[in-house]
PDB file of N, CA and C in Angstrom:
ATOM      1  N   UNK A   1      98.314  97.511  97.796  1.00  0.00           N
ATOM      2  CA  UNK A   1      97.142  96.901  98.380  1.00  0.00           C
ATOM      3  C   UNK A   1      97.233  97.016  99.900  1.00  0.00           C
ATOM      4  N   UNK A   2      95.978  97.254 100.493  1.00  0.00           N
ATOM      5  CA  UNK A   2      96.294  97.342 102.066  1.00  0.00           C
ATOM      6  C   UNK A   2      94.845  96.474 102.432  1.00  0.00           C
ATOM      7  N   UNK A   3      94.706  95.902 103.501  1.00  0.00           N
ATOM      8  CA  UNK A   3      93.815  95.459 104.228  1.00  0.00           C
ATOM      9  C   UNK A   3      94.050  95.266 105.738  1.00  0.00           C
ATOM     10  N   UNK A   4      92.914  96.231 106.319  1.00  0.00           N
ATOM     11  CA  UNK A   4      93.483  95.963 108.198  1.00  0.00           C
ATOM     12  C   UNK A   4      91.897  96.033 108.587  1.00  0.00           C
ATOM     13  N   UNK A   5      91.845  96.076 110.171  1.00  0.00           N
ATOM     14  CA  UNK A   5      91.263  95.911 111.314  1.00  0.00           C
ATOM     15  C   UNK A   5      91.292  97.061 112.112  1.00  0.00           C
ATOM     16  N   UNK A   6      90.004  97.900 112.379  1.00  0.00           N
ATOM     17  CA  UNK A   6      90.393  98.662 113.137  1.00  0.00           C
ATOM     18  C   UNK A   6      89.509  98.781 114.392  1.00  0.00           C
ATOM     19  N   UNK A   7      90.266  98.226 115.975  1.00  0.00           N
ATOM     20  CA  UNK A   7      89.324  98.441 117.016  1.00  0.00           C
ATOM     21  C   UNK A   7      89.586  99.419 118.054  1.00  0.00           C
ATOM     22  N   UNK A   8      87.907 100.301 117.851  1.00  0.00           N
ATOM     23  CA  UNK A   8      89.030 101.523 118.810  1.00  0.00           C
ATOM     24  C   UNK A   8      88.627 101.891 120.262  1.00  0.00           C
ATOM     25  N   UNK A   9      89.332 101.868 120.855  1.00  0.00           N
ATOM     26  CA  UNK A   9      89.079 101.878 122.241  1.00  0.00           C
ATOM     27  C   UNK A   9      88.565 104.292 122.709  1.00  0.00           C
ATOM     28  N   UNK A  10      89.021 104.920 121.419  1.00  0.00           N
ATOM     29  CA  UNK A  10      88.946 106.502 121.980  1.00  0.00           C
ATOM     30  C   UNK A  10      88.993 106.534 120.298  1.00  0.00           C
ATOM     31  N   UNK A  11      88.899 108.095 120.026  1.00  0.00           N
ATOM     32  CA  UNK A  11      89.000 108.552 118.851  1.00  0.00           C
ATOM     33  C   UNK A  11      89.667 110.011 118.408  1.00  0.00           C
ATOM     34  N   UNK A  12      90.071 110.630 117.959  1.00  0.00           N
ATOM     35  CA  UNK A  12      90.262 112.020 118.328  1.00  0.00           C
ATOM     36  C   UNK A  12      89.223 112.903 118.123  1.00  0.00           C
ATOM     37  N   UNK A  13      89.970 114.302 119.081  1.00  0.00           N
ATOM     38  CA  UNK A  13      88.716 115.353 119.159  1.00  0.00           C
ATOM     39  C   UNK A  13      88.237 115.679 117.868  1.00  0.00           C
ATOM     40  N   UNK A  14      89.030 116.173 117.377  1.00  0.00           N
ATOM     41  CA  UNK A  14      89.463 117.538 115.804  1.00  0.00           C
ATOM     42  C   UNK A  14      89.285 116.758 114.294  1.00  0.00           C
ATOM     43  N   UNK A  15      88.849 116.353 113.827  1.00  0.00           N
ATOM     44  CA  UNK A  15      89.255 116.075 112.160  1.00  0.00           C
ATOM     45  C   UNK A  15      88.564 117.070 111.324  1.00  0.00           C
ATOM     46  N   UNK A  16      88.376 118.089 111.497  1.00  0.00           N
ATOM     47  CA  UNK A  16      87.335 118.914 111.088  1.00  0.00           C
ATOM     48  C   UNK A  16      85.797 118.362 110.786  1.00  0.00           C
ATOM     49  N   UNK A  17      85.345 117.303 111.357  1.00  0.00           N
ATOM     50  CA  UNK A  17      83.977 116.378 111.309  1.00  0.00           C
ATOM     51  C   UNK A  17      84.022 115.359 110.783  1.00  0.00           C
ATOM     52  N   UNK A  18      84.814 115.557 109.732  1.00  0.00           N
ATOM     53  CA  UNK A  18      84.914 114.245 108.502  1.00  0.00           C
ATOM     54  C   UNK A  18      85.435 113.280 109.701  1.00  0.00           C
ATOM     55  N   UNK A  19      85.096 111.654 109.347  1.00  0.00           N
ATOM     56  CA  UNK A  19      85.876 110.616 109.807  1.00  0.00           C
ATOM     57  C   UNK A  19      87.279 110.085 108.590  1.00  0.00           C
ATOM     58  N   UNK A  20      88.615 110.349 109.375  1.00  0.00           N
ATOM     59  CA  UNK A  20      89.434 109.514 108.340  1.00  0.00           C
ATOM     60  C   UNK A  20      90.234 108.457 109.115  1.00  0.00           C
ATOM     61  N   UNK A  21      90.786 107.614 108.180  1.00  0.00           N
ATOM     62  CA  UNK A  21      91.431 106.740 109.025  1.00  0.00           C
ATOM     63  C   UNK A  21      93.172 107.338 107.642  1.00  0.00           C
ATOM     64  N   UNK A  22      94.033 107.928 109.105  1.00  0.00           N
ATOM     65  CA  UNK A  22      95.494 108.310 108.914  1.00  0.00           C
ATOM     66  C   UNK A  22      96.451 107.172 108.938  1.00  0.00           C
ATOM     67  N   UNK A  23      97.463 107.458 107.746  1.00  0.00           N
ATOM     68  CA  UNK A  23      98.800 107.069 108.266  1.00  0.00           C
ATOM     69  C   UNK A  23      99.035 105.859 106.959  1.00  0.00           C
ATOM     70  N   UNK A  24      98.484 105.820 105.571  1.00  0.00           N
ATOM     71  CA  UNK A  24      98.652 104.633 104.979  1.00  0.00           C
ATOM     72  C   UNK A  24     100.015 105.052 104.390  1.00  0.00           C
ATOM     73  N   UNK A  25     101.230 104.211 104.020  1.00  0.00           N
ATOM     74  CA  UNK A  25     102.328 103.992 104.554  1.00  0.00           C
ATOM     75  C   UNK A  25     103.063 105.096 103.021  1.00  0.00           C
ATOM     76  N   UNK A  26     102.377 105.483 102.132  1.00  0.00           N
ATOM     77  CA  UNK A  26     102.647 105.636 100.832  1.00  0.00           C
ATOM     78  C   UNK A  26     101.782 106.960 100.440  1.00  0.00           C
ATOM     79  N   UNK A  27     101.891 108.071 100.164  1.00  0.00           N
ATOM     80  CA  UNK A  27     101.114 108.997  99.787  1.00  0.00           C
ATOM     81  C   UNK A  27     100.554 108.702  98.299  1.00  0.00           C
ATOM     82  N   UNK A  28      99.454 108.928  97.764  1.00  0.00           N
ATOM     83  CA  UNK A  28      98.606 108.327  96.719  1.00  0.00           C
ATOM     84  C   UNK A  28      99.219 109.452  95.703  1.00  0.00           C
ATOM     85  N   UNK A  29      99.031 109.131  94.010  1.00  0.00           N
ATOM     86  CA  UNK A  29      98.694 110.207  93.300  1.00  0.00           C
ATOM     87  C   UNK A  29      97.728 110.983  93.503  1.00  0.00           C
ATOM     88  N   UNK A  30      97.159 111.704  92.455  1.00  0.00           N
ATOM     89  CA  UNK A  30      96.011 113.016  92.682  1.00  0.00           C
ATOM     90  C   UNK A  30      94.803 112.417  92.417  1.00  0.00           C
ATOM     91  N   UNK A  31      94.113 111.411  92.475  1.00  0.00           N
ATOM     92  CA  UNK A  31      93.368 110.697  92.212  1.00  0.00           C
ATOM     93  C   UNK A  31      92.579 110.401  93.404  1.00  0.00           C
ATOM     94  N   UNK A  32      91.417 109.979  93.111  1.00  0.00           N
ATOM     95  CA  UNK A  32      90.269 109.529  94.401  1.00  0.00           C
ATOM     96  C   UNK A  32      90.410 107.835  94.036  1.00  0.00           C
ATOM     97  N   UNK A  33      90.845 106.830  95.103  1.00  0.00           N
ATOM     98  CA  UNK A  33      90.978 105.206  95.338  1.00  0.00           C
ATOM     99  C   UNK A  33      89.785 104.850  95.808  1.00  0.00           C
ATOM    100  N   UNK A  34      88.686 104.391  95.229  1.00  0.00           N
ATOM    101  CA  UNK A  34      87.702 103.556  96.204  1.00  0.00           C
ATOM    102  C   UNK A  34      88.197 102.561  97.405  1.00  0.00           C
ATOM    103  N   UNK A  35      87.581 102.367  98.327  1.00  0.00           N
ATOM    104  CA  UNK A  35      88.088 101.235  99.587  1.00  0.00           C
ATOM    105  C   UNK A  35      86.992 100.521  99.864  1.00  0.00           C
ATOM    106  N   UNK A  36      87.139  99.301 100.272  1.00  0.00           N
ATOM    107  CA  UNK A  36      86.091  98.549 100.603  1.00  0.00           C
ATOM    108  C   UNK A  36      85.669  98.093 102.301  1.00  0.00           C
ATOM    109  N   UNK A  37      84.741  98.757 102.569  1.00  0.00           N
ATOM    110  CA  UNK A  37      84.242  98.976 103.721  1.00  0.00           C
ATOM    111  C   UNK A  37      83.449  96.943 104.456  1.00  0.00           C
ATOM    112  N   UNK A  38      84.086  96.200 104.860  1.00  0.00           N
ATOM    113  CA  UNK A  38      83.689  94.630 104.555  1.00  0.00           C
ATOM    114  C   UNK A  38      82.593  94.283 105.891  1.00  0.00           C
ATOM    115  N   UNK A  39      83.462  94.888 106.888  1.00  0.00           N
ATOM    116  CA  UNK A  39      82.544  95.048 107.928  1.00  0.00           C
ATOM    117  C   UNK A  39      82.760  95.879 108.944  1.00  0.00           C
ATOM    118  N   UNK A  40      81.241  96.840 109.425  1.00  0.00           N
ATOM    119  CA  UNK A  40      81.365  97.283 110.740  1.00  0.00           C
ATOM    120  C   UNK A  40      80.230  97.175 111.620  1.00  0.00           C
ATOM    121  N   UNK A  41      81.040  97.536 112.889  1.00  0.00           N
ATOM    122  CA  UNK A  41      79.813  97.144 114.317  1.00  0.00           C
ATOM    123  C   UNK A  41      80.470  98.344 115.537  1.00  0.00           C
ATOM    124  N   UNK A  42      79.214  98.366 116.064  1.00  0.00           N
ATOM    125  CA  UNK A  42      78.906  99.453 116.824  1.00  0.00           C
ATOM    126  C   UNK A  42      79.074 100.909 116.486  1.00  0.00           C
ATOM    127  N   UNK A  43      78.907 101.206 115.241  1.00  0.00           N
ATOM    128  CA  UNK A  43      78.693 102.431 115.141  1.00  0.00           C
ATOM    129  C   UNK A  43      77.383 103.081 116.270  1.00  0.00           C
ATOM    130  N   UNK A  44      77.615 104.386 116.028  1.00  0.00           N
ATOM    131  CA  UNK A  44      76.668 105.219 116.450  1.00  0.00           C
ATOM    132  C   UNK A  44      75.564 105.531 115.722  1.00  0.00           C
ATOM    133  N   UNK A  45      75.219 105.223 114.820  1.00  0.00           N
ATOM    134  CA  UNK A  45      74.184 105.821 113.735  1.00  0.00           C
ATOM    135  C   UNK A  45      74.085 104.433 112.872  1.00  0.00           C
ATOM    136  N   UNK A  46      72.548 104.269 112.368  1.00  0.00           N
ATOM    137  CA  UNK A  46      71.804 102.956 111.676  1.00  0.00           C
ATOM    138  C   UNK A  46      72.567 103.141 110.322  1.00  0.00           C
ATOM    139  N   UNK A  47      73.557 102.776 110.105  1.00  0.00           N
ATOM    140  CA  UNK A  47      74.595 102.705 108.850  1.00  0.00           C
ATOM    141  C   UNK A  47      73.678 101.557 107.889  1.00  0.00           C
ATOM    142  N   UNK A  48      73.222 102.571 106.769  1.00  0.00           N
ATOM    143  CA  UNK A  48      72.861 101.070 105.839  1.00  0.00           C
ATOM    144  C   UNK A  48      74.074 100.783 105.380  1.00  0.00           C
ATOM    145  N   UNK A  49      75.032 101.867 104.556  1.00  0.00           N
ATOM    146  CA  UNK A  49      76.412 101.227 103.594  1.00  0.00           C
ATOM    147  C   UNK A  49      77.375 101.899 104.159  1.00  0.00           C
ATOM    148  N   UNK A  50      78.857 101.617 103.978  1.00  0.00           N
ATOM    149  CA  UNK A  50      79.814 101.994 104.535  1.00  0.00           C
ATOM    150  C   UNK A  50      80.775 102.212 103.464  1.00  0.00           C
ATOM    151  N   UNK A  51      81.993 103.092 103.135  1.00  0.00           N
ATOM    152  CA  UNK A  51      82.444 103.062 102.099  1.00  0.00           C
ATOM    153  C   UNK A  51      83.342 104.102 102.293  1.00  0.00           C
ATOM    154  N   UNK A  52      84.450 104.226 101.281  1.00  0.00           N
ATOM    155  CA  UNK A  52      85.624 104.998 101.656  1.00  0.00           C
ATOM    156  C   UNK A  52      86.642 105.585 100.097  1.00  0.00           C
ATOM    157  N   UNK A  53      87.495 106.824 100.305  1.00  0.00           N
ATOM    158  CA  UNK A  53      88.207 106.591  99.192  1.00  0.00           C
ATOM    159  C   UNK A  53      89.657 107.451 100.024  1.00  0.00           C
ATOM    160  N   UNK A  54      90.778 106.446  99.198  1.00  0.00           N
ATOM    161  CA  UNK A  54      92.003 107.045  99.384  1.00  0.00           C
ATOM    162  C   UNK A  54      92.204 108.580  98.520  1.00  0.00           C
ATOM    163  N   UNK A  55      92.178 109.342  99.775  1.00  0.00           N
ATOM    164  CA  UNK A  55      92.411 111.102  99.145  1.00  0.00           C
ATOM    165  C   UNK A  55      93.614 111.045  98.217  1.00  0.00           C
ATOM    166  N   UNK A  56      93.034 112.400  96.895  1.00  0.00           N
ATOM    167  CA  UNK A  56      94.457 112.457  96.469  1.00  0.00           C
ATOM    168  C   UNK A  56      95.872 113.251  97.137  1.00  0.00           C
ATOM    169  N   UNK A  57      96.451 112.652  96.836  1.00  0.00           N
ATOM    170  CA  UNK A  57      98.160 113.210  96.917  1.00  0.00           C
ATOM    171  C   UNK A  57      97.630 112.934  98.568  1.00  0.00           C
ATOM    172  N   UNK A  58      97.236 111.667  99.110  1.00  0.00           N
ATOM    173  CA  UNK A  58      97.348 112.086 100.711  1.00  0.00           C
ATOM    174  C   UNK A  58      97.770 110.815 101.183  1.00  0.00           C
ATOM    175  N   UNK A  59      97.777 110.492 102.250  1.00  0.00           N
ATOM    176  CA  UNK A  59      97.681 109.237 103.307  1.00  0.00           C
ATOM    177  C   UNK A  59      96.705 108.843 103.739  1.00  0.00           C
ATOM    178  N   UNK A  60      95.617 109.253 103.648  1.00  0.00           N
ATOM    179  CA  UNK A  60      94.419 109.411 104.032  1.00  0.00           C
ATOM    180  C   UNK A  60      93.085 108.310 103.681  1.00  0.00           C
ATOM    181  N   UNK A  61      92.501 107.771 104.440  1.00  0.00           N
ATOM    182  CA  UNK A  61      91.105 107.342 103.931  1.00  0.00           C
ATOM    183  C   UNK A  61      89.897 108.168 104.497  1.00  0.00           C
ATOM    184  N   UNK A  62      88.951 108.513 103.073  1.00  0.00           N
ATOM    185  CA  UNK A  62      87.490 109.457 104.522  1.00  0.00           C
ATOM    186  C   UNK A  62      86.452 108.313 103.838  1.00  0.00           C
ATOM    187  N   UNK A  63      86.052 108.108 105.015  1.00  0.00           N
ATOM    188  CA  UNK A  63      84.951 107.132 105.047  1.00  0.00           C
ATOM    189  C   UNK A  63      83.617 107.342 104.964  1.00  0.00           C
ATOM    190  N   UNK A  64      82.986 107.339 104.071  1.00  0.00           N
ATOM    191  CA  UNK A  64      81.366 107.967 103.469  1.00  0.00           C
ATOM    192  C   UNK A  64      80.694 106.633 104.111  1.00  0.00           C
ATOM    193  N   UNK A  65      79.161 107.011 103.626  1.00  0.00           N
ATOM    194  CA  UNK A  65      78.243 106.488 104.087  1.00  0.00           C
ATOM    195  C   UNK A  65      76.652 106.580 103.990  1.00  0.00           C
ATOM    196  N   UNK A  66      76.035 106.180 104.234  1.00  0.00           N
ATOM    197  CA  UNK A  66      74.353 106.293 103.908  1.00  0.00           C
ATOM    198  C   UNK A  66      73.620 105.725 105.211  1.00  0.00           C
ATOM    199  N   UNK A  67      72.645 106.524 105.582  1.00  0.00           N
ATOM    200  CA  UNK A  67      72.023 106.118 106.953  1.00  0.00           C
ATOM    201  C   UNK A  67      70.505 105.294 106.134  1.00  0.00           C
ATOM    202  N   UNK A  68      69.859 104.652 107.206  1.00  0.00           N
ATOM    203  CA  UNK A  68      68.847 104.035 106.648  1.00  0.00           C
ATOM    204  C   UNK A  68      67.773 104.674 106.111  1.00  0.00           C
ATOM    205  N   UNK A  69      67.806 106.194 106.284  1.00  0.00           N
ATOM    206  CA  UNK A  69      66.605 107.139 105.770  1.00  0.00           C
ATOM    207  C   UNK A  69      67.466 108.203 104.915  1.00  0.00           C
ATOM    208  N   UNK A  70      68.624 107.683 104.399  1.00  0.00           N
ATOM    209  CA  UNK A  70      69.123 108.685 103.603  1.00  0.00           C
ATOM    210  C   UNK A  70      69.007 107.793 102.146  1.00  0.00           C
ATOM    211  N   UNK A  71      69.269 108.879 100.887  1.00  0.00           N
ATOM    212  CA  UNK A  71      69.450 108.230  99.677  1.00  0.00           C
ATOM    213  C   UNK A  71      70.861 108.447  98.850  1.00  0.00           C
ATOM    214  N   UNK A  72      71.495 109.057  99.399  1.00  0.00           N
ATOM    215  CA  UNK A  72      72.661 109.631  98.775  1.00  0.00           C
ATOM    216  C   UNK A  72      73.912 109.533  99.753  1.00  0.00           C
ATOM    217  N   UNK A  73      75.237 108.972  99.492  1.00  0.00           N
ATOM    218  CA  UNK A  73      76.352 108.931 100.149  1.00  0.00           C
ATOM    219  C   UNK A  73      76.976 109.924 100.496  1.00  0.00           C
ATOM    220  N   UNK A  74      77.188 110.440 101.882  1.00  0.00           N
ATOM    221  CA  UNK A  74      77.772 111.483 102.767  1.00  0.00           C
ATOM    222  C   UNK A  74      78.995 111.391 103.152  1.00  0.00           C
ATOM    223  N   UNK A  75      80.217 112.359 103.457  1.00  0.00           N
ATOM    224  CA  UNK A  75      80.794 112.074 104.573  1.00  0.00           C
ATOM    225  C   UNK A  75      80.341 111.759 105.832  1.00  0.00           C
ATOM    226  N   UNK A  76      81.429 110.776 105.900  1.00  0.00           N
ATOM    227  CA  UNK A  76      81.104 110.258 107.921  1.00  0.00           C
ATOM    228  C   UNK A  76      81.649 111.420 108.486  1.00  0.00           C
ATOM    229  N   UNK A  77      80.524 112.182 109.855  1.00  0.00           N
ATOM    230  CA  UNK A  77      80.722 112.305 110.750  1.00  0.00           C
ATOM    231  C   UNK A  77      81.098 112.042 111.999  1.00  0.00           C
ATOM    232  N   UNK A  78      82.642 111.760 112.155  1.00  0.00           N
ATOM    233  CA  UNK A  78      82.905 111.281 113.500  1.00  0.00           C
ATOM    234  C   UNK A  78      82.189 111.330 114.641  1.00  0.00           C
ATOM    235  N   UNK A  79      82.385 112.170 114.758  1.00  0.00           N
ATOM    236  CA  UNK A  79      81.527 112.742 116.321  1.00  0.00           C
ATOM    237  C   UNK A  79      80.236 111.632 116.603  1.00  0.00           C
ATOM    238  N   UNK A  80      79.237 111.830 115.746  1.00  0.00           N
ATOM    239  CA  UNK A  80      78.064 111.573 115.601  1.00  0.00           C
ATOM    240  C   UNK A  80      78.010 110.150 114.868  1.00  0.00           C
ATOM    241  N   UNK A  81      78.616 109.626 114.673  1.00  0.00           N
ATOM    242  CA  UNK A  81      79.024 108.237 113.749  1.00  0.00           C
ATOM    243  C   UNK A  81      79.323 106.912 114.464  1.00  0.00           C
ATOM    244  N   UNK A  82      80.362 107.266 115.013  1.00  0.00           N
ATOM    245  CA  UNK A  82      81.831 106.684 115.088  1.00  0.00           C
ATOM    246  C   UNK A  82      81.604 106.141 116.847  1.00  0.00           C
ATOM    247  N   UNK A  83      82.045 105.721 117.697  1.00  0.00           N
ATOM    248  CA  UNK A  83      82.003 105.640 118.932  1.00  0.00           C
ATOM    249  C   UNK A  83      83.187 104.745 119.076  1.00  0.00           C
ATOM    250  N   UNK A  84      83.502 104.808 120.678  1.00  0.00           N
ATOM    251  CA  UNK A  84      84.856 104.494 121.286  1.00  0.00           C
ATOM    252  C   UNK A  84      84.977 103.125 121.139  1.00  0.00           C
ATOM    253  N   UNK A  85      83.722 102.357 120.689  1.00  0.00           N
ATOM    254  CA  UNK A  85      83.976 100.996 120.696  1.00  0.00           C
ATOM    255  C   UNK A  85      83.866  99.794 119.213  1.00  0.00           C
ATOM    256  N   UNK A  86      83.807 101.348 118.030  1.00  0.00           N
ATOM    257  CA  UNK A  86      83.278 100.696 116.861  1.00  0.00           C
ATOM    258  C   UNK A  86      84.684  99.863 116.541  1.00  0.00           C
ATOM    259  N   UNK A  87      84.211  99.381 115.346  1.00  0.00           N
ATOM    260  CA  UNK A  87      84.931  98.345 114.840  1.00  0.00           C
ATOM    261  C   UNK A  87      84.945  97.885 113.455  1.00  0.00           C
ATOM    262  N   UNK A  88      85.879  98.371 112.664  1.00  0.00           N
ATOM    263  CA  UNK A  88      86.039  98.037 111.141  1.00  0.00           C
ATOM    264  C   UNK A  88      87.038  97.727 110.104  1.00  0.00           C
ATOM    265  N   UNK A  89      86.407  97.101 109.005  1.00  0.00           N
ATOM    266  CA  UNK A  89      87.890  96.295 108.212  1.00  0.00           C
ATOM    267  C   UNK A  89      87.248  96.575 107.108  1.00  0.00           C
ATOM    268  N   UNK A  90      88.995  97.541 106.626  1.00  0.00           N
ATOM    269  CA  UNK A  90      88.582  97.943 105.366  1.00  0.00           C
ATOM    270  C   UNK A  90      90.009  97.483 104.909  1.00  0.00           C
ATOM    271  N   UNK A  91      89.513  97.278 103.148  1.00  0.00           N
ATOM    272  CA  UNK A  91      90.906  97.310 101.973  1.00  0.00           C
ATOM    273  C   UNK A  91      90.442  98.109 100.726  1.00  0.00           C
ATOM    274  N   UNK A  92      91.644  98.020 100.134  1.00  0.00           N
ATOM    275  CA  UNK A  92      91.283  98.798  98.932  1.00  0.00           C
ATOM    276  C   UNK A  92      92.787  98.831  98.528  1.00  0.00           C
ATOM    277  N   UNK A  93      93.598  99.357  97.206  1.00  0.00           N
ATOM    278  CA  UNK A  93      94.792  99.519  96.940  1.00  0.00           C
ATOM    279  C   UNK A  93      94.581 100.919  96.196  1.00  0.00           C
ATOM    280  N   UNK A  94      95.737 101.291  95.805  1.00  0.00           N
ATOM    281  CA  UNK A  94      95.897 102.685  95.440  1.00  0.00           C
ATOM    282  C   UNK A  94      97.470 102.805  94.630  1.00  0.00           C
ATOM    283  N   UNK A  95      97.301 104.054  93.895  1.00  0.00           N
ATOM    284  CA  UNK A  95      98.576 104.119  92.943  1.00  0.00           C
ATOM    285  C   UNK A  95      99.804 105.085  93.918  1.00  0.00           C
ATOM    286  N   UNK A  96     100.764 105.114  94.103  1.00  0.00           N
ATOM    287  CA  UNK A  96     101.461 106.262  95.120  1.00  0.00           C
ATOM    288  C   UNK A  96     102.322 106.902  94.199  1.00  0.00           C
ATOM    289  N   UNK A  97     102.488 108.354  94.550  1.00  0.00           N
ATOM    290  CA  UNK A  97     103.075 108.764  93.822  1.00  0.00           C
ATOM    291  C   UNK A  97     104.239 108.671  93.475  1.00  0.00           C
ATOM    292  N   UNK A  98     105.453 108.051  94.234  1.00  0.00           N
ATOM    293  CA  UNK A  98     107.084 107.699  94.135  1.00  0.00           C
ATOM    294  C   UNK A  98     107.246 106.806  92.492  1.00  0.00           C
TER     295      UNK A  98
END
């Protein structure tokens, strides 16, 4: 089980577009983990839902999403998403492979 806070003052250049949040302490099985997206603020873009899944075999969370004129859940685009001052708390648990 994990639950944190994330406030970010910068972001990186490169993720290949996708937004992820790196580094959960345990690499997952091969499986997709739903995460629960509880709250965010100051994004860049009119976020109706927020939402996430632990990649398989990774460390990884990519954080999907739906804008207010969309109907279908996307990857987040950092770049265009995300800004130096957003702010979010997510949990979710996951199976690891050890």
């Amino acid at each position: 089980f994990f639950s944190f806070f994330i406030d970010m003052n910068a972001h990186g250049d490169n993720t290949g577009g996708m937004a992820f949040v790196t580094g959960l302490p345990f690499q997952s099985i091969g499986h997709h983990f739903p995460v629960s997206v509880g709250y965010w603020n100051n994004f860049i873009q009119n976020q109706r839902f927020v939402t996430g899944t632990v990649q398989p075999s990774s460390t990884n969370i990519l954080l999907r999403h739906t804008l207010s004129d969309a109907s279908s859940v996307s990857n987040m685009d950092y770049s265009n998403a995300i800004g130096t001052s957003s702010e979010v708390i997510i949990s979710g648990s996951y199976v690891t492979a050890s």
